[in-house]
Each structure stands twice: as structure tokens, then as C-alpha cells.
Protein backbone atom coordinates (compact mmCIF):
# COMPACT_ATOMS: atom_id res chain seq x y z
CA UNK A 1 0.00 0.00 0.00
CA UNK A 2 2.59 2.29 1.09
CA UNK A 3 4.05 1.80 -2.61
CA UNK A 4 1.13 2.64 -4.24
CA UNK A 5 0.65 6.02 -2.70
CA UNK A 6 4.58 6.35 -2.60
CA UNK A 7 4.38 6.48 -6.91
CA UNK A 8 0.74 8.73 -6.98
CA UNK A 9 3.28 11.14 -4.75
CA UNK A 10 5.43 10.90 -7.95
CA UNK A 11 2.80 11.60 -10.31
CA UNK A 12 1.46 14.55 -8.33
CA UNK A 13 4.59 16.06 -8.69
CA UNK A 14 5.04 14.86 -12.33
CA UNK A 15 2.25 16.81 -12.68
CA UNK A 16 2.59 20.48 -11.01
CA UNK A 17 4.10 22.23 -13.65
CA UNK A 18 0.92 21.15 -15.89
CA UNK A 19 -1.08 22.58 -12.68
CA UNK A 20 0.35 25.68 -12.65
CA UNK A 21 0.64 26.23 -16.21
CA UNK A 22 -3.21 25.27 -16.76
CA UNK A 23 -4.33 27.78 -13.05
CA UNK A 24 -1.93 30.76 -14.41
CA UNK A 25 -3.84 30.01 -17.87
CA UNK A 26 -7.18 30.30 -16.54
CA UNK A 27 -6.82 32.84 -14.23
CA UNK A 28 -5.74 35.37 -16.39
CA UNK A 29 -8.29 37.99 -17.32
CA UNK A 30 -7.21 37.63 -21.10
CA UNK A 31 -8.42 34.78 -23.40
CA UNK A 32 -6.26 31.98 -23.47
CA UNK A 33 -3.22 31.86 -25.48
CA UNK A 34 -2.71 28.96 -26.68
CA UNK A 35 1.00 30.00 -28.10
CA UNK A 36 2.43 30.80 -24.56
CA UNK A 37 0.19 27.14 -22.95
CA UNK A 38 1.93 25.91 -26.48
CA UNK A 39 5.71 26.59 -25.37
CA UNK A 40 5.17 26.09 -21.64
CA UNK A 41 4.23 22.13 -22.13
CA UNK A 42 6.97 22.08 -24.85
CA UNK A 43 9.58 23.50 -22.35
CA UNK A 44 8.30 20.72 -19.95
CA UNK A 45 8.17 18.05 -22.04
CA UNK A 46 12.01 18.71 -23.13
CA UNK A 47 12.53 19.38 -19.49
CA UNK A 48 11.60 15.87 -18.61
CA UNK A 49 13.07 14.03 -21.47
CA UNK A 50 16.39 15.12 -20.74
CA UNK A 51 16.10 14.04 -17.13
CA UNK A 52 14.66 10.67 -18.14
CA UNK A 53 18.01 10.00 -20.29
CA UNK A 54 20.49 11.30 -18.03
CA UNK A 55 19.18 9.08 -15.29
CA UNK A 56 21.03 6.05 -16.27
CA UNK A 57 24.45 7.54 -17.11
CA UNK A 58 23.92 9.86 -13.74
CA UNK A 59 23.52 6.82 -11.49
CA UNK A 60 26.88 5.03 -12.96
CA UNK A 61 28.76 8.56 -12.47
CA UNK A 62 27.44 8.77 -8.94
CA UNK A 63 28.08 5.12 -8.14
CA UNK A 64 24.06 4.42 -7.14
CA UNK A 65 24.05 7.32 -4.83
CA UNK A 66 22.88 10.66 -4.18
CA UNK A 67 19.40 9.85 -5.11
CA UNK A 68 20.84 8.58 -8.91
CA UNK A 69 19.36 5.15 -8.25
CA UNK A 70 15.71 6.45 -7.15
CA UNK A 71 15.95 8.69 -10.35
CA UNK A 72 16.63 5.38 -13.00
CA UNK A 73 13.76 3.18 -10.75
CA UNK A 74 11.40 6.09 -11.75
CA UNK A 75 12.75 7.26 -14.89
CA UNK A 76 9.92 5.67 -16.81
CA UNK A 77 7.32 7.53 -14.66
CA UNK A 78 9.79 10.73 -15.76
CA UNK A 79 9.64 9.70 -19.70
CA UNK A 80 5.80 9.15 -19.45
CA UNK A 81 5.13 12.49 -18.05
CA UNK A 82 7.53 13.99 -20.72
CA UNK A 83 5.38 12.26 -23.16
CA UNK A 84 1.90 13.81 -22.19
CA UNK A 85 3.61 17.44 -22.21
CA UNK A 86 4.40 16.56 -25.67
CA UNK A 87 0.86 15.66 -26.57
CA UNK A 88 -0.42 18.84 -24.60
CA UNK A 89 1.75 20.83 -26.56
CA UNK A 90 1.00 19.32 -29.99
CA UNK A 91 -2.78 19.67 -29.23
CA UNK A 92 -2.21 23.64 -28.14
CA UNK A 93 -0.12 24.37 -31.53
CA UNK A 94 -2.84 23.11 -33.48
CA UNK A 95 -5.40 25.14 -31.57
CA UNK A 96 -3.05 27.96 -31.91
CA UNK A 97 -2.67 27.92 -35.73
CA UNK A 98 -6.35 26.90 -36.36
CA UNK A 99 -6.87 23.19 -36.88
CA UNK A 100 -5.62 20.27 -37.67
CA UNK A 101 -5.76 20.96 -41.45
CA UNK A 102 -3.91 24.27 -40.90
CA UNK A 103 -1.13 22.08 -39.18
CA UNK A 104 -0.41 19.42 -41.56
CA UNK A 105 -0.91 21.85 -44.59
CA UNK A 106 2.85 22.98 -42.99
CA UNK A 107 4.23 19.46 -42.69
CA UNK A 108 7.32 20.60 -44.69
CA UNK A 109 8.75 23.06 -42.16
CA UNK A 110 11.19 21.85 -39.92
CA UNK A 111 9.84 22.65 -36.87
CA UNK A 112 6.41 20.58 -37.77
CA UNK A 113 7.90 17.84 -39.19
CA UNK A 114 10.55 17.83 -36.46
CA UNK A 115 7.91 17.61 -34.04
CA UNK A 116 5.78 15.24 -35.09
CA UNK A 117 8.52 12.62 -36.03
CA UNK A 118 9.21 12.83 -32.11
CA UNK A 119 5.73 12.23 -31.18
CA UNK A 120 5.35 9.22 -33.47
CA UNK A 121 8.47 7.60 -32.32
CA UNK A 122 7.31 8.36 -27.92
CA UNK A 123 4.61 6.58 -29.12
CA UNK A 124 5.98 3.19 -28.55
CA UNK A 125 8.14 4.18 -26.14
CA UNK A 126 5.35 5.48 -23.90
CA UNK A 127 2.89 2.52 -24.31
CA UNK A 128 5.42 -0.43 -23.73
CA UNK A 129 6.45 1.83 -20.29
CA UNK A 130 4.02 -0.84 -18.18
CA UNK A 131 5.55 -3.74 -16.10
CA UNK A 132 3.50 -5.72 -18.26
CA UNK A 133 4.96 -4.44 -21.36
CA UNK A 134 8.58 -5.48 -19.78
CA UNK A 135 7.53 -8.70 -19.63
CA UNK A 136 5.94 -9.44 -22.37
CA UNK A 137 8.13 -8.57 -25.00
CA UNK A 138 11.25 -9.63 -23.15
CA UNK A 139 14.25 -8.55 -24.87
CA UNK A 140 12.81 -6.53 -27.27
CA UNK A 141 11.65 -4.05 -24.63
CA UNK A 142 15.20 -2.84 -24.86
CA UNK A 143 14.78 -2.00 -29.20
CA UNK A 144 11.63 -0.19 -28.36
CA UNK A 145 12.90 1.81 -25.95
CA UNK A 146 16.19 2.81 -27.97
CA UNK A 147 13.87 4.85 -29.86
CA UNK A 148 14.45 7.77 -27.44
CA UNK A 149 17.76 8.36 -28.76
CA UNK A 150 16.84 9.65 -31.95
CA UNK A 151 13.60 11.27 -30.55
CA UNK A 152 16.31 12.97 -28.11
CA UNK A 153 17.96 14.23 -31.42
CA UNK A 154 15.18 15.39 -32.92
CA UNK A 155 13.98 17.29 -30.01
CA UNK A 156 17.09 19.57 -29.94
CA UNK A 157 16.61 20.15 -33.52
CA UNK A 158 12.87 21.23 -32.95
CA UNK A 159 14.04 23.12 -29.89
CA UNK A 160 16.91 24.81 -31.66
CA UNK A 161 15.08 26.11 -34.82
CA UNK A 162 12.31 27.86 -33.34
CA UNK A 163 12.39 31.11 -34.11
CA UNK A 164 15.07 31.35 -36.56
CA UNK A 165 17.80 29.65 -34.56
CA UNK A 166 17.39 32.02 -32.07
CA UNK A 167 16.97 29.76 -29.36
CA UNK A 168 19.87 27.23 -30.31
CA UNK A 169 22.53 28.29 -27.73
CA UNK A 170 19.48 27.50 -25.05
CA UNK A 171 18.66 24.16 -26.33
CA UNK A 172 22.49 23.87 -26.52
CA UNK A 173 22.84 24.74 -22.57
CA UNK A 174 19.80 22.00 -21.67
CA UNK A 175 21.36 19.30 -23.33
CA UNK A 176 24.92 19.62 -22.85
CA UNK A 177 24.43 17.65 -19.48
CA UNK A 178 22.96 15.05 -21.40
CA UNK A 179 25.48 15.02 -23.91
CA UNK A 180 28.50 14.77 -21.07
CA UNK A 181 26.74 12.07 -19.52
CA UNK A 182 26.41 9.77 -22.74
CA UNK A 183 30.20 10.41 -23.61
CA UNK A 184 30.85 9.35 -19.89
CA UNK A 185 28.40 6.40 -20.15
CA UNK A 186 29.90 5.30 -23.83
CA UNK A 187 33.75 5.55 -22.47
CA UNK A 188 33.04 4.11 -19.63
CA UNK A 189 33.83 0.02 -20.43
CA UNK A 190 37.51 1.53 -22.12
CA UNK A 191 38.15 3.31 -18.78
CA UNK A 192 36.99 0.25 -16.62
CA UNK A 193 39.33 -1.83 -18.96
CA UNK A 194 42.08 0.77 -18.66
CA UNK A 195 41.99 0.38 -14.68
CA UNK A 196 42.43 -3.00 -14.45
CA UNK A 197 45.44 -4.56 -13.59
């Protein structure tokens, strides 16, 4: 019992930014702009993702400790949440640019087709994140869930061409921690090998 309510603790705050992006939405005396609620769950969603990858490579640089551990038991709770904020924010870009027509009538720019790419390839990811997904496809849980890397690549690309290119030196800063980590976690066997006797 005590684990149950332990992981809707998680979700609860999984799900405060959403809160108190949806309360500052609705309380404002101006209509709702969908562009701002639009970037907000986009900013979340990359938030999330970044967290949910670094998790693994965090917890072998920390040696299991300093919370790294907790974070890679819940890091599928972390990529599911990261998930939804992407849905919330595809559904408030097409209410922002006027329907779903209006948004696949500009498939061809980057930033669209960026975006949706991701989406479709969390998919998967997202619905094979149950225990029961684990063990029913056995090892090829694993080449399901290897789909986040190129999701992860995509993102920064959909993050760095917004307006412009304007932004790329702040997708840049949000992911460099990701990208340190994966070098670390990639020359990690050499260095192991190096260290033996």
C-alpha cells in the first residue's frame, strides 16, 4: 500500500508544472493563449526528457548514490510524463494555428515535421512503459525503448530552430548535461578496462 501512494506522490509532482501552467492560464483575465500554454508544455516536455536519459548515465557517475538510483527506478514515470507534455503541446499548436488541417498543410517546415517525427516515435516508447509491457516482449523491450535516442535528437533540432535559430545556444545549454553524460556512459567500459590490472 505504502508503494502505491509512494508512486501517486510521484505523479502529483510529475504533474505540477501542468497545474500551474493550466491555473496561471485560466486565471488570467485575457483569453487563453494557446501559443504561450503551447511553449510552456513544450519547455516541460524537453525538461523531462532530458532528465529521463540522463538518469542512467547519472547513477553510474554517482556510483548508485545521491538519489541517482531512485531517479533510474522512476525514470519511466519521468519519460511518461515527458510524453503527455508533448501531446499537450501538440494539441495547443494546433489550436493555436487553427486546426488540424492548418497544421499538416505545414508538414514541410522543420519545426512541424521535427515535431511530429518525435511524437510518433514516444509513441511506442510510452505505451510499452508498463511492467507488463517489460515482460511481455522480453528482450525486445530494450529495441523499443532505444527509440528515445533519436527522438532525443530530434527534439534539440525542434528546440533549436524555433524562431530562426534564435533559441539554439538554449537548447544547446539544456542538453549539454545530457550530452556529457552519454560520452561518460559510452567511455566508460575503455576506462573500466584501462583500470584493471
Amino acid at each position: 500500500m505504502k508503494r502505491i501512494d509512494f508512486d501517486y506522490l510521484i505523479w502529483l509532482v510529475l504533474a505540477l508544472p501542468g497545474l500551474l501552467i493550466a491555473w496561471r492560464a485560466l486565471s488570467a483575465d485575457a483569453p487563453l493563449d494557446f501559443t504561450k500554454l503551447s511553449y510552456r508544455t513544450a519547455e516541460w516536455s524537453a525538461y523531462l526528457f532530458i532528465l529521463c536519459l540522463c538518469a542512467t548515465p547519472l547513477c553510474q557517475l554517482c556510483r548508485g548514490k545521491l538519489g541517482s538510483r531512485f531517479l533510474v527506478r522512476k525514470r519511466r514515470y519521468i519519460g511518461v510524463a515527458a510524453f503527455v507534455y508533448g501531446v499537450l503541446h501538440t494539441l495547443c499548436y494546433i489550436i493555436h494555428v487553427g486546426g488540424l488541417w492548418v497544421a499538416l498543410s505545414r508538414l514541410s517546415w522543420p519545426t512541424v515535421w521535427t515535431g511530429l517525427v518525435v511524437l510518433a516515435l514516444l509513441i511506442p516508447v510510452a505505451w510499452t512503459s508498463r511492467d507488463a509491457s517489460v515482460r511481455r516482449l522480453g528482450t525486445r523491450w530494450k529495441r523499443v525503448q532505444q527509440l528515445v535516442y533519436p527522438a532525443a535528437v530530434l527534439t534539440f533540432i525542434h528546440w533549436a530552430i524555433q524562431f530562426r535559430g534564435l533559441v539554439v545556444w538554449e537548447a544547446a545549454l539544456w542538453f549539454s548535461p545530457l550530452l556529457l553524460l552519454s560520452v561518460f556512459r559510452l567511455a566508460r567500459p575503455r576506462l573500466r578496462a584501462r583500470a584493471r590490472p
